[in-house]
Protein backbone atom coordinates (compact mmCIF):
# COMPACT_ATOMS: atom_id res chain seq x y z
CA UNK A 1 14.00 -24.96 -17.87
CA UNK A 2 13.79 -23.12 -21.12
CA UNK A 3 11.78 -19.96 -19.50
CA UNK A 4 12.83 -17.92 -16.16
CA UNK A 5 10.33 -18.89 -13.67
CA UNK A 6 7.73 -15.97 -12.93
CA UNK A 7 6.61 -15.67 -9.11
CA UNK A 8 4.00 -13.39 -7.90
CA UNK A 9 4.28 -12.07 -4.61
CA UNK A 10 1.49 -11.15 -3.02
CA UNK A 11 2.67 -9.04 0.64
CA UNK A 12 0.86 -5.47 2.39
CA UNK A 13 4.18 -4.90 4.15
CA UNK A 14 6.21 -2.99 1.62
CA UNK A 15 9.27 -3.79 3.57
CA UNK A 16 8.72 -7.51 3.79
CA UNK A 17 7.70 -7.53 0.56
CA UNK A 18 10.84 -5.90 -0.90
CA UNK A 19 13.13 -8.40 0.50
CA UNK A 20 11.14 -11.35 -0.72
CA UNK A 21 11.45 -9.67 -4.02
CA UNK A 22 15.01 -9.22 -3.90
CA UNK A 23 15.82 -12.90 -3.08
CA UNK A 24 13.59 -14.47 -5.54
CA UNK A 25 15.32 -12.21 -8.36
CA UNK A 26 18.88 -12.92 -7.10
CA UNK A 27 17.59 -16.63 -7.66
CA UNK A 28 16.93 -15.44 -11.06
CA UNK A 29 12.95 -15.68 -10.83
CA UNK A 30 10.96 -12.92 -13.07
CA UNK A 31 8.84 -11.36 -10.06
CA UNK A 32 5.49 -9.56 -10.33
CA UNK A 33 4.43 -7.98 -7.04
CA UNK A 34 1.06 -6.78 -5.44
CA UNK A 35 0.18 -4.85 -2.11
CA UNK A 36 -3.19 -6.95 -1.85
CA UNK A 37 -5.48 -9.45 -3.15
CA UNK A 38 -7.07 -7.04 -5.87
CA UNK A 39 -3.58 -5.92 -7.17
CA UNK A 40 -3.24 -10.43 -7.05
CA UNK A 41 -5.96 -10.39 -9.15
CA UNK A 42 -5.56 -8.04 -11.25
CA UNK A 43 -2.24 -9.77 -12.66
CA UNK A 44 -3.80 -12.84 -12.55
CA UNK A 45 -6.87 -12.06 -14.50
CA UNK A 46 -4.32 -10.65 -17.19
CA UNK A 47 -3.84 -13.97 -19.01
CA UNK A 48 -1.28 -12.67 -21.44
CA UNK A 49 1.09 -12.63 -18.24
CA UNK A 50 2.46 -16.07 -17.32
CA UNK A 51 2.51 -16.63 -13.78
CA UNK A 52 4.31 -20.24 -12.64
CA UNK A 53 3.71 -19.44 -8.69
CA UNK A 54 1.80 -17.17 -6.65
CA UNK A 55 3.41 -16.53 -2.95
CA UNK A 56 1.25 -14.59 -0.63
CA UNK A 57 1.08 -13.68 2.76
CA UNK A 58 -1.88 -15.19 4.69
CA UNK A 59 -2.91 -11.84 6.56
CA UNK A 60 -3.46 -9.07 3.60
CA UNK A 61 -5.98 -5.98 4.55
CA UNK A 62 -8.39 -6.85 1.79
CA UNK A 63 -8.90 -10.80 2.20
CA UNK A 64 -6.94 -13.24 3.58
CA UNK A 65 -4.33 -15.25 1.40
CA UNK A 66 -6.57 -18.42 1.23
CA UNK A 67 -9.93 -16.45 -0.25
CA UNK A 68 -7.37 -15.20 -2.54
CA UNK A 69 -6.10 -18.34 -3.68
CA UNK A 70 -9.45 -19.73 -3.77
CA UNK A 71 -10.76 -17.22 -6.39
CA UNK A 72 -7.08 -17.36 -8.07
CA UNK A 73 -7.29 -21.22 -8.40
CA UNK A 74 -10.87 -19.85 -10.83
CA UNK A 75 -8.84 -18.22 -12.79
CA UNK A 76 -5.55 -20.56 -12.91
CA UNK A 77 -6.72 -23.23 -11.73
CA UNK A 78 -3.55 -25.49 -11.44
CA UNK A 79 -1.38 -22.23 -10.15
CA UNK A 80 1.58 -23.64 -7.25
CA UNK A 81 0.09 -21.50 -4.28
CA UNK A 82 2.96 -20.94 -1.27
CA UNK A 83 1.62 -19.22 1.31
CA UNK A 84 4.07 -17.35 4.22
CA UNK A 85 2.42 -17.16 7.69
CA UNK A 86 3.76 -16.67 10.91
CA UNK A 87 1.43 -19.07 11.97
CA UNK A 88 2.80 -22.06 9.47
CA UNK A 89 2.03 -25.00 11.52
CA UNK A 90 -2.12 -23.98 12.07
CA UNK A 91 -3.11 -23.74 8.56
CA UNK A 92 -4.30 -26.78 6.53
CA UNK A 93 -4.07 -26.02 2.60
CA UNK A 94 -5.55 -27.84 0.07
CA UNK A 95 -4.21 -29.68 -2.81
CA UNK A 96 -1.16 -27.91 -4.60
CA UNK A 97 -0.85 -25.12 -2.08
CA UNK A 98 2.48 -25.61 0.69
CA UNK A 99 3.23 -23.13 3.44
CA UNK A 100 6.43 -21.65 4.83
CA UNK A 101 6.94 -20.15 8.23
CA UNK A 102 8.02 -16.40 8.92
CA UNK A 103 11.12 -15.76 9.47
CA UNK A 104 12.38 -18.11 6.28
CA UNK A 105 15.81 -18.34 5.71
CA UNK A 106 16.97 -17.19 1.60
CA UNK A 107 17.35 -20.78 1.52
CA UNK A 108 14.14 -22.45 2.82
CA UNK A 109 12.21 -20.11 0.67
CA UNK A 110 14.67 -21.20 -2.72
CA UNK A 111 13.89 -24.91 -1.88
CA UNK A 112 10.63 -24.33 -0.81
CA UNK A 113 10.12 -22.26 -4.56
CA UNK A 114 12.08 -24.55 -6.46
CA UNK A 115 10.36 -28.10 -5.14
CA UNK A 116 7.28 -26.25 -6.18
CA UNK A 117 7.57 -25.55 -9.88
């Protein structure tokens, strides 16, 4: 791959979200982060930035993860789409969208990322 994959991360809990961060750049990703959905789509909307996955958590405080990827998908509209959930196994995602289960190992999430892209 000529160009360092770019993830968004899309996580409320600063915390959580830091850690995710963390591992995707010690996998060497380029990593954009957002609190919420509007942060999300902010970034997205900005179509000089090159986004090659968006990984957000299904429970944000604005909208949940899969309204966001549904008005994401209208903007980019063949973005990857991983969602995290503590609730993996109950949510059905359409086409081009996989979930992974909180807690994820470092390694489930870099297989889960790099099967993905």
């Amino acid at each position: 791959m000529s160009h360092t994959s770019t993830i968004l991360v899309v996580e409320d809990d600063a915390i959580v979200r830091m850690l995710i961060v963390d591992v995707l750049e010690e996998l060497e990703f380029t990593v954009l982060e957002a609190a919420d959905a509007g942060e999300a789509l902010a970034l997205v909307q900005n179509t000089d930035k090159i986004i090659d996955l968006m990984m957000t958590d299904v429970g944000l405080p604005d909208m949940d993860g899969k309204q966001l990827a549904n008005k994401v998908r209208e903007l980019r509209a063949t973005l990857p789409i991983l969602f995290a959930s503590g609730y993996a196994e109950n949510i059905d995602v359409p086409e081009g969208m996989e979930v992974i289960g909180k807690p994820f190992s470092i390694d489930q999430l870099r297989d889960k990322v790099k099967s993905m892209l």
